[in-house]
N, C-alpha and C. Protein backbone atom coordinates (compact mmCIF):
# COMPACT_ATOMS: atom_id res chain seq x y z
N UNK A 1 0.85 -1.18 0.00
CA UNK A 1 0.00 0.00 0.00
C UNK A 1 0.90 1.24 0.00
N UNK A 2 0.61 2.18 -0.89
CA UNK A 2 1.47 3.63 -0.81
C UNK A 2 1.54 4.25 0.33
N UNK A 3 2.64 4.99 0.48
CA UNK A 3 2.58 5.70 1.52
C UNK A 3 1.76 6.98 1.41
N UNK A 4 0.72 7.49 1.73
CA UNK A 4 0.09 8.75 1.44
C UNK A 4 0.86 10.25 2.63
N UNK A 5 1.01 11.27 1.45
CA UNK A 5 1.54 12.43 2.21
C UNK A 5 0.71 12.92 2.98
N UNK A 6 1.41 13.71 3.85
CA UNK A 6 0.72 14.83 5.01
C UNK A 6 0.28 16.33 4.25
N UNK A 7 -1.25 15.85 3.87
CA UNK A 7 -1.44 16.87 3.34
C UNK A 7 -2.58 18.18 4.07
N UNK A 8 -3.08 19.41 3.89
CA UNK A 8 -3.81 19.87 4.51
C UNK A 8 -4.97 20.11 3.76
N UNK A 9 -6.60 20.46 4.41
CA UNK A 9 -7.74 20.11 3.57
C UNK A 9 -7.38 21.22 2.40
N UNK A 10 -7.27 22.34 2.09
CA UNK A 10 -7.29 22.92 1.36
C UNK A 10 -6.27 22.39 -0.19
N UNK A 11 -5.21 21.47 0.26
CA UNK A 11 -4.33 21.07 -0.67
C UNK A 11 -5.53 20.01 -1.22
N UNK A 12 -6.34 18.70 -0.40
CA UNK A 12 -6.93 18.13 -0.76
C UNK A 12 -8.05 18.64 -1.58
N UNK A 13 -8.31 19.95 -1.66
CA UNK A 13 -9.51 20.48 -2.46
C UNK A 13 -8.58 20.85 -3.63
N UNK A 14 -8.05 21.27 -3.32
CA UNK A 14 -6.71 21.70 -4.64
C UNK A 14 -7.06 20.73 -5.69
N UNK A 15 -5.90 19.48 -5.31
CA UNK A 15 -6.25 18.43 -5.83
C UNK A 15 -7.64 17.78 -6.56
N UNK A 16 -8.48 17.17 -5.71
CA UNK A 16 -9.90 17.27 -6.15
C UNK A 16 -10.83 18.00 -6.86
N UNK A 17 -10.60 19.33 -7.13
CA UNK A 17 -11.27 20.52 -8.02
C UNK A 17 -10.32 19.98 -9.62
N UNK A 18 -9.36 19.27 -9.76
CA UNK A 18 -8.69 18.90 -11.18
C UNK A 18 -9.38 17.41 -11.47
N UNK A 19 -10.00 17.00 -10.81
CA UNK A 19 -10.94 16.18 -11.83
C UNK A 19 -12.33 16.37 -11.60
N UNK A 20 -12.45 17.75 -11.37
CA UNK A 20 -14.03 17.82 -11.51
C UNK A 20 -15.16 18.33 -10.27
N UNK A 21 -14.55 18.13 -9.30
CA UNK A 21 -15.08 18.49 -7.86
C UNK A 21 -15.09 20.06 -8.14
N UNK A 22 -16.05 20.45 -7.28
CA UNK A 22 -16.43 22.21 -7.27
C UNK A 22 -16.78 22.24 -5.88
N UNK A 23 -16.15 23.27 -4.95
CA UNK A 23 -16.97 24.02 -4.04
C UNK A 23 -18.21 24.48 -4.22
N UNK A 24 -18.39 23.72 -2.99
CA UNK A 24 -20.22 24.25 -2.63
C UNK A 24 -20.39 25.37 -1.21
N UNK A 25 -20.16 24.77 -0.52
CA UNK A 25 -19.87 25.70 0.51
C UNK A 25 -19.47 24.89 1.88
N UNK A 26 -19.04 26.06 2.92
CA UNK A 26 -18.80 25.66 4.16
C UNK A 26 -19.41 25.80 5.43
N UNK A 27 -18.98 24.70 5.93
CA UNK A 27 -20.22 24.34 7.53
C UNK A 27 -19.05 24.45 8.33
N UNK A 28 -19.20 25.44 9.31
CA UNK A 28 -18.11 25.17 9.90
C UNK A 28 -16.31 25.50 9.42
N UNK A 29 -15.99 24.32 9.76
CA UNK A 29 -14.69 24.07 9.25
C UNK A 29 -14.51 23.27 8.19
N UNK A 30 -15.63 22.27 7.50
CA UNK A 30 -15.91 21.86 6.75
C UNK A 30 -16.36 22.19 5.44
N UNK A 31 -15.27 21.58 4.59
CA UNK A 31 -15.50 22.60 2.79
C UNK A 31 -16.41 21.36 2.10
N UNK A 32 -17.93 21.57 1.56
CA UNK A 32 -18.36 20.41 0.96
C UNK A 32 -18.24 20.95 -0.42
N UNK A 33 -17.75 19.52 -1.01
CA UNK A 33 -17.83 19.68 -2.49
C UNK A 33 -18.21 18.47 -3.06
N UNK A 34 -18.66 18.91 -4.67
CA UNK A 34 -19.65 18.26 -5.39
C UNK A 34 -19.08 17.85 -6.67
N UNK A 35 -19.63 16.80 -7.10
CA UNK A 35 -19.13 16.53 -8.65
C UNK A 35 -20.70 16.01 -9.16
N UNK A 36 -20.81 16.18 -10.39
CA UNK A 36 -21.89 15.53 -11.01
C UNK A 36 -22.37 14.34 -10.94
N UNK A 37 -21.34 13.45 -11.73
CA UNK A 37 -21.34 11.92 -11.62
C UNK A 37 -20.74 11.20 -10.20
N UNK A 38 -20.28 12.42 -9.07
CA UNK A 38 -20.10 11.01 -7.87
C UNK A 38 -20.84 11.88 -6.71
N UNK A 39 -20.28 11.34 -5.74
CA UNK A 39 -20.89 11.85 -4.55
C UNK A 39 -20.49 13.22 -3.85
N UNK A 40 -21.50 13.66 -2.79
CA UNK A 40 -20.67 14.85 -2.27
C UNK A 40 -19.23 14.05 -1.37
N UNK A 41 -18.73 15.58 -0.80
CA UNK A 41 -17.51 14.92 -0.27
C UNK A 41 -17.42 16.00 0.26
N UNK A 42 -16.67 15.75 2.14
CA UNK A 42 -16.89 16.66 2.52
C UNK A 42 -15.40 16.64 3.67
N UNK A 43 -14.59 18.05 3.39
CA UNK A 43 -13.09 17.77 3.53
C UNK A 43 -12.77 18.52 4.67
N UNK A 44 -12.26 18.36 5.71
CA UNK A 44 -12.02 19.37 6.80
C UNK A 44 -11.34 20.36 6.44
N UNK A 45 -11.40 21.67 7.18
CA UNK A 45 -10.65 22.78 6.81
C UNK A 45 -9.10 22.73 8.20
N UNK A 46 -8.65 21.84 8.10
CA UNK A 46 -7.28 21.32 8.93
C UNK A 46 -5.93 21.83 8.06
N UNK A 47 -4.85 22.38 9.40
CA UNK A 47 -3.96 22.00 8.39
C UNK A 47 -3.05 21.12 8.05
N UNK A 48 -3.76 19.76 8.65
CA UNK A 48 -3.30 18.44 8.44
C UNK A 48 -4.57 17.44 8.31
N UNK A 49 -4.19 16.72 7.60
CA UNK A 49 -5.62 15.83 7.45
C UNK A 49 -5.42 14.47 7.77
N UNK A 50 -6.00 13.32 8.45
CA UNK A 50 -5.40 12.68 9.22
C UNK A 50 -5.81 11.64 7.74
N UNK A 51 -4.40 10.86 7.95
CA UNK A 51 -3.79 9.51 6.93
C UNK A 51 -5.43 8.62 7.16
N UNK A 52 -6.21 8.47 7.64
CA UNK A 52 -7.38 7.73 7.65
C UNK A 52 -8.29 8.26 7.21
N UNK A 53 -8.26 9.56 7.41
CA UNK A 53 -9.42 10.23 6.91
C UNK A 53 -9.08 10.59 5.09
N UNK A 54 -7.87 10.63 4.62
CA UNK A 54 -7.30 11.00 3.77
C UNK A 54 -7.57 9.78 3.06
N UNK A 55 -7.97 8.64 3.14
CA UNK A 55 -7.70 7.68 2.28
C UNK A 55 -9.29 7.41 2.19
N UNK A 56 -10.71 7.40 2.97
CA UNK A 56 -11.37 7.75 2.54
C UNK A 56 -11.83 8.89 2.35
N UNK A 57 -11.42 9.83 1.86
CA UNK A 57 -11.67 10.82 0.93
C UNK A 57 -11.61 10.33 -0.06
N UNK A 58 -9.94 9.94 -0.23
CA UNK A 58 -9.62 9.42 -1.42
C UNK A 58 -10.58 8.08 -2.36
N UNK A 59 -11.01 6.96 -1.36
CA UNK A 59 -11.66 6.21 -1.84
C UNK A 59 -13.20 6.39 -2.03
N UNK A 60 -13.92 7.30 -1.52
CA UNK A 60 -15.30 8.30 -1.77
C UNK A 60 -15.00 8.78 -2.85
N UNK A 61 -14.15 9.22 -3.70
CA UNK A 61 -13.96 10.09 -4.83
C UNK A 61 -13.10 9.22 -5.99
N UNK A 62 -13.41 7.95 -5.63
CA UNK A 62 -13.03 6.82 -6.62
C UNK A 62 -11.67 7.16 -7.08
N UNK A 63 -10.73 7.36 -6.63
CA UNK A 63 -9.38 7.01 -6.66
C UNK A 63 -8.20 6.11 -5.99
N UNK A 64 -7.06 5.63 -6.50
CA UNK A 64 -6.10 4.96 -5.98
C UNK A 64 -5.36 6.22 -5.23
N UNK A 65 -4.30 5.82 -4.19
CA UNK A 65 -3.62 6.61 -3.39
C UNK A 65 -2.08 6.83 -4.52
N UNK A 66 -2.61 5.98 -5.52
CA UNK A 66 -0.85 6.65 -6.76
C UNK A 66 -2.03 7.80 -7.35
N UNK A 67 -3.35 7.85 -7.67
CA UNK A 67 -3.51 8.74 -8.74
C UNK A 67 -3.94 9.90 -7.59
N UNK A 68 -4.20 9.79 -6.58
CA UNK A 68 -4.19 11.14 -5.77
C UNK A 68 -2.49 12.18 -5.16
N UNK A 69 -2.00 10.98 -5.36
CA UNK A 69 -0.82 11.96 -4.93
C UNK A 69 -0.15 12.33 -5.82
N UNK A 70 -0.50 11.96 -7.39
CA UNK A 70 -0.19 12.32 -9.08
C UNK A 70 -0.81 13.71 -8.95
N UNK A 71 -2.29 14.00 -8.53
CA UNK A 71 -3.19 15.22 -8.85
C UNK A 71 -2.15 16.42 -8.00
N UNK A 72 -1.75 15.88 -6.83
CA UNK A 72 -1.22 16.89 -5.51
C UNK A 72 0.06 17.09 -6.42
N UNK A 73 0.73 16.47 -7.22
CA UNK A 73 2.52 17.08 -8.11
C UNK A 73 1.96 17.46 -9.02
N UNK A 74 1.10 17.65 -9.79
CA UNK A 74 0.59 18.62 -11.03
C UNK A 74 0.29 19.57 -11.28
């Protein structure tokens, strides 16, 4: 299994807005965002995001942990 980086929610929206995710808005500390064809998803506003929570994000938004940390170097 990859090692996934220490990333913070805002990098994770970074990321996620390049295949399609859009801000919707925020609750809190919480940024929800939307894509057409998948589900909402809803990312803490941290500036660390914990390696468990990071991997389902990642797997809610139908990705492998190589093609999410591809989106975060692009």
């Amino acid at each position: 299994m990859p090692h996934l980086p220490v990333v913070s929610g805002d990098e994770v929206v970074k990321a996620l807005r390049k295949i399609g995710y859009v801000w919707d808005h925020t609750e809190g500390s919480h940024m929800i965002l939307y894509h057409t064809s998948r589900i909402r998803l809803t990312v803490p506003r941290h500036k660390e995001v914990s390696r468990g929570l990071l991997r389902a994000i990642i797997r809610d938004a139908s990705l492998t942990p190589d093609q999410f940390t591809k989106l975060l170097k692009d």
